[in-house]
C-alpha atoms as a PDB file:
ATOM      1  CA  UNK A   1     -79.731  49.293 -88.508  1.00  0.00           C
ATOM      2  CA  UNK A   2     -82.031  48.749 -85.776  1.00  0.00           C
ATOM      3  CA  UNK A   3     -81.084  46.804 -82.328  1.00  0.00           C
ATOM      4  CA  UNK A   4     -83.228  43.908 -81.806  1.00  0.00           C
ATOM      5  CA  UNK A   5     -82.391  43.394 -77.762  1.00  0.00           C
ATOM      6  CA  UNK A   6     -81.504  45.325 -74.668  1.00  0.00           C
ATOM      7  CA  UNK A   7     -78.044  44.384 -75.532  1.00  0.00           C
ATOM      8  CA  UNK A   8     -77.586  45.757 -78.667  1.00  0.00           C
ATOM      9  CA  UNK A   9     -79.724  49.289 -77.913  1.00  0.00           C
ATOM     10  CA  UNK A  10     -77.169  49.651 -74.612  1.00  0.00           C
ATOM     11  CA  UNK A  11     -74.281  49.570 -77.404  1.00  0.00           C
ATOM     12  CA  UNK A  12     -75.938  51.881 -79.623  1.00  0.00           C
ATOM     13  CA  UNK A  13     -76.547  53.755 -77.006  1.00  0.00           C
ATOM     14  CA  UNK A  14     -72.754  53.814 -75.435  1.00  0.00           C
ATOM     15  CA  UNK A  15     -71.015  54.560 -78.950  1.00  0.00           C
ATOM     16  CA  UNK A  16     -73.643  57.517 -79.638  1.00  0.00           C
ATOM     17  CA  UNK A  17     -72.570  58.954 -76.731  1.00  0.00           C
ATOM     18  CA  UNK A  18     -69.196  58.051 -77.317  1.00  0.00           C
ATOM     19  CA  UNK A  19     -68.884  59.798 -80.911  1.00  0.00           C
ATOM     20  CA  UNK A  20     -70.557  63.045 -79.289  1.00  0.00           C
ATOM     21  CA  UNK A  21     -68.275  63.507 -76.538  1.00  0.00           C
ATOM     22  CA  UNK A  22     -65.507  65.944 -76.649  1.00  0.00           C
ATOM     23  CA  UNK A  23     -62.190  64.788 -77.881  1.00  0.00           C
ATOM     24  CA  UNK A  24     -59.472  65.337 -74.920  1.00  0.00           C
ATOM     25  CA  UNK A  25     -55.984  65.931 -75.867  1.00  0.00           C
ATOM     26  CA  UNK A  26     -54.613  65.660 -72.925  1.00  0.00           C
ATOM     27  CA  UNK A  27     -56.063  63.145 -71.299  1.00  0.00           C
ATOM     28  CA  UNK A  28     -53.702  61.199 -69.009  1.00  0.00           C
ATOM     29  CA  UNK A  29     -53.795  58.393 -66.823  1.00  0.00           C
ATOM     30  CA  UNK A  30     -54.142  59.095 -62.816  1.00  0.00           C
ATOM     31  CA  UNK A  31     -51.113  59.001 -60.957  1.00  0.00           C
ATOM     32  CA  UNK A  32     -50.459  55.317 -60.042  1.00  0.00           C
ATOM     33  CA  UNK A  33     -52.547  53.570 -63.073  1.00  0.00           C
ATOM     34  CA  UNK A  34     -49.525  51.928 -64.354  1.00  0.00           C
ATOM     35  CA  UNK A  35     -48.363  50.811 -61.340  1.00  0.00           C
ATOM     36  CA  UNK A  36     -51.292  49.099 -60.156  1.00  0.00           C
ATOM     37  CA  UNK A  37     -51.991  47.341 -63.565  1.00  0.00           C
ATOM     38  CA  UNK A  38     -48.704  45.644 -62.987  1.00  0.00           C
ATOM     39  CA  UNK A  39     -49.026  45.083 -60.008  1.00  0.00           C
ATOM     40  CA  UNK A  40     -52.633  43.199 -61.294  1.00  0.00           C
ATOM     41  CA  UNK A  41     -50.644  41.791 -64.457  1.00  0.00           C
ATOM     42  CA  UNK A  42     -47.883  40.315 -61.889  1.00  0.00           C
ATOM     43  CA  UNK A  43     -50.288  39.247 -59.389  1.00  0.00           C
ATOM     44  CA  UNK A  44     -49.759  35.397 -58.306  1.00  0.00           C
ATOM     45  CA  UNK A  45     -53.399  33.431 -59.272  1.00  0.00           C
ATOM     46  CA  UNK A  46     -55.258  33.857 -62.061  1.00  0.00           C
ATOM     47  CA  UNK A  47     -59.270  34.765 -60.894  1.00  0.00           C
ATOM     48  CA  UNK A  48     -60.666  31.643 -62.641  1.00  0.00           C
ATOM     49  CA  UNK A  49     -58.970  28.610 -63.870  1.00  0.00           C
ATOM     50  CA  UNK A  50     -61.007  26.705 -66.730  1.00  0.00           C
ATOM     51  CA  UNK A  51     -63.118  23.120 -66.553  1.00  0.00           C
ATOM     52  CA  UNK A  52     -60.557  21.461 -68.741  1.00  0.00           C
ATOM     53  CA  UNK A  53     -57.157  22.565 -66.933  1.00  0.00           C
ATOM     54  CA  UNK A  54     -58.416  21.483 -63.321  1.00  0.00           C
ATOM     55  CA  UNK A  55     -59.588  17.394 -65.116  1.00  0.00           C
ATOM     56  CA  UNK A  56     -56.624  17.594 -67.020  1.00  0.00           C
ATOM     57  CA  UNK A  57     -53.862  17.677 -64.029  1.00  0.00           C
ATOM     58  CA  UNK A  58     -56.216  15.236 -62.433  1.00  0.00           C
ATOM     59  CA  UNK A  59     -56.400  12.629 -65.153  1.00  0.00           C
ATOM     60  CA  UNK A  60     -52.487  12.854 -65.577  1.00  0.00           C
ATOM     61  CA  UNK A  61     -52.382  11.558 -61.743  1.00  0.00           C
ATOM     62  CA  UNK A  62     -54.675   8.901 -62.197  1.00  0.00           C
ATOM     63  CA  UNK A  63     -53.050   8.025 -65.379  1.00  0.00           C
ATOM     64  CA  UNK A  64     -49.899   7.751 -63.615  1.00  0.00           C
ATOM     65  CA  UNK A  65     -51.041   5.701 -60.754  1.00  0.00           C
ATOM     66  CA  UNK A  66     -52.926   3.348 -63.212  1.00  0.00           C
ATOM     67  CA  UNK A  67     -49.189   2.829 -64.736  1.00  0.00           C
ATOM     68  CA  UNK A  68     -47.578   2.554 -61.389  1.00  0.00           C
ATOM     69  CA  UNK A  69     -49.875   0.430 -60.532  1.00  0.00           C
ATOM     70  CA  UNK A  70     -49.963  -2.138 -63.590  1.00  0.00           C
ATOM     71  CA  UNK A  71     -45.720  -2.301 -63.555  1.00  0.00           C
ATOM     72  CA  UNK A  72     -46.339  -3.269 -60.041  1.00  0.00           C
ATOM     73  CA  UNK A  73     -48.853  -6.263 -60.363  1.00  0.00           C
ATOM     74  CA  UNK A  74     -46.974  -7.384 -63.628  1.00  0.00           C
ATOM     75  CA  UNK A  75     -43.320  -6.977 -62.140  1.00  0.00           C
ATOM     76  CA  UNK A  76     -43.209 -10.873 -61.126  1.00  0.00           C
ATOM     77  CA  UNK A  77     -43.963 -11.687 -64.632  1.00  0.00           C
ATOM     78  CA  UNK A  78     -41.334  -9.106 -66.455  1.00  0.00           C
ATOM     79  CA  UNK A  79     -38.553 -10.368 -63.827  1.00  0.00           C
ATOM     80  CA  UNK A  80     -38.648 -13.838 -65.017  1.00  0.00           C
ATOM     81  CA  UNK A  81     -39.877 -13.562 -68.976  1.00  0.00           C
ATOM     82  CA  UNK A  82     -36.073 -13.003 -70.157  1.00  0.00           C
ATOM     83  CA  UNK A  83     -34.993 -16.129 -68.183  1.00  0.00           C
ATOM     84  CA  UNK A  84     -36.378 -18.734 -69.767  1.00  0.00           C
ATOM     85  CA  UNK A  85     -34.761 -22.028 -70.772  1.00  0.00           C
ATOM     86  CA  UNK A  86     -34.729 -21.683 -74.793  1.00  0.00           C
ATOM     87  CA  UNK A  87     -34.176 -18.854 -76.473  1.00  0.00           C
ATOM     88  CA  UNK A  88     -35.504 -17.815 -79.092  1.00  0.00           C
ATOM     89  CA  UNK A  89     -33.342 -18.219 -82.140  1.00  0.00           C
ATOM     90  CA  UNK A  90     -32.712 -15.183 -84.667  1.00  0.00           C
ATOM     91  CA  UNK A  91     -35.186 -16.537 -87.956  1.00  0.00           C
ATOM     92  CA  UNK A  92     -38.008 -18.530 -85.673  1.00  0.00           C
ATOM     93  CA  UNK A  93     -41.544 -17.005 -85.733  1.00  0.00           C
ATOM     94  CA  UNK A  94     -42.049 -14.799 -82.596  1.00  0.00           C
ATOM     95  CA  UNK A  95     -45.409 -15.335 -82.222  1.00  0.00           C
ATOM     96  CA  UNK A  96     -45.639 -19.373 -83.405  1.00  0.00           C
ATOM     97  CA  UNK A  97     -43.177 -19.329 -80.299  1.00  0.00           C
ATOM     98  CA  UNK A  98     -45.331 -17.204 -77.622  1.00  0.00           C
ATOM     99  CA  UNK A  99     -48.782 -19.223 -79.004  1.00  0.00           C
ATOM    100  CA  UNK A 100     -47.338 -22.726 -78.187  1.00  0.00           C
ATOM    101  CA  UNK A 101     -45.592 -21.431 -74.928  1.00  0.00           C
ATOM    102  CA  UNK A 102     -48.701 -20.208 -73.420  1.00  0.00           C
ATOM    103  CA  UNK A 103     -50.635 -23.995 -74.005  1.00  0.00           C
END
């Protein structure tokens, strides 16, 4: 197999040298390696946060306002709709009854 880019001959390049390098029994992590990869692991912020997280929270605040907003301008009207003079009787057709209140 051949590498076609600069890419792929780097790889071929790292895992020849890989598969002729001595094997190392003992090989051991320095002395504070696992404490400062949890320290890294536990560390507060994440480096980069993705496109879609950051419009996400931001559309679920305007979507909320929007809502706030609309119960607001139509509280007037959903004060006074279960007030009305005649109710609307169990068996009478809902919207026959909403069509010929509205003319």
């Amino acid at each position: 197999m051949k590498p076609d880019n600069l890419h792929d001959r780097a790889w071929a390049r790292l895992t020849d040298a890989a598969r002729r390098a001595p094997c190392a029994d003992d090989a051991a992590a320095p002395h504070g390696f696992a404490t400062r990869v949890a320290a890294l692991a536990l560390a507060g912020e994440r480096a980069g946060h993705s496109l879609f997280e950051r419009f996400a929270f931001r559309a679920v605040g305007v979507a909320s306002l929007l809502a706030v907003a609309s119960v607001l301008a139509n509280f007037s009207a959903l004060s006074t709709w279960p007030a009305e003079e005649d109710p609307i009787v169990a068996g009478e057709d809902l919207v026959k009854v909403l069509l010929t209140e509205s003319e």
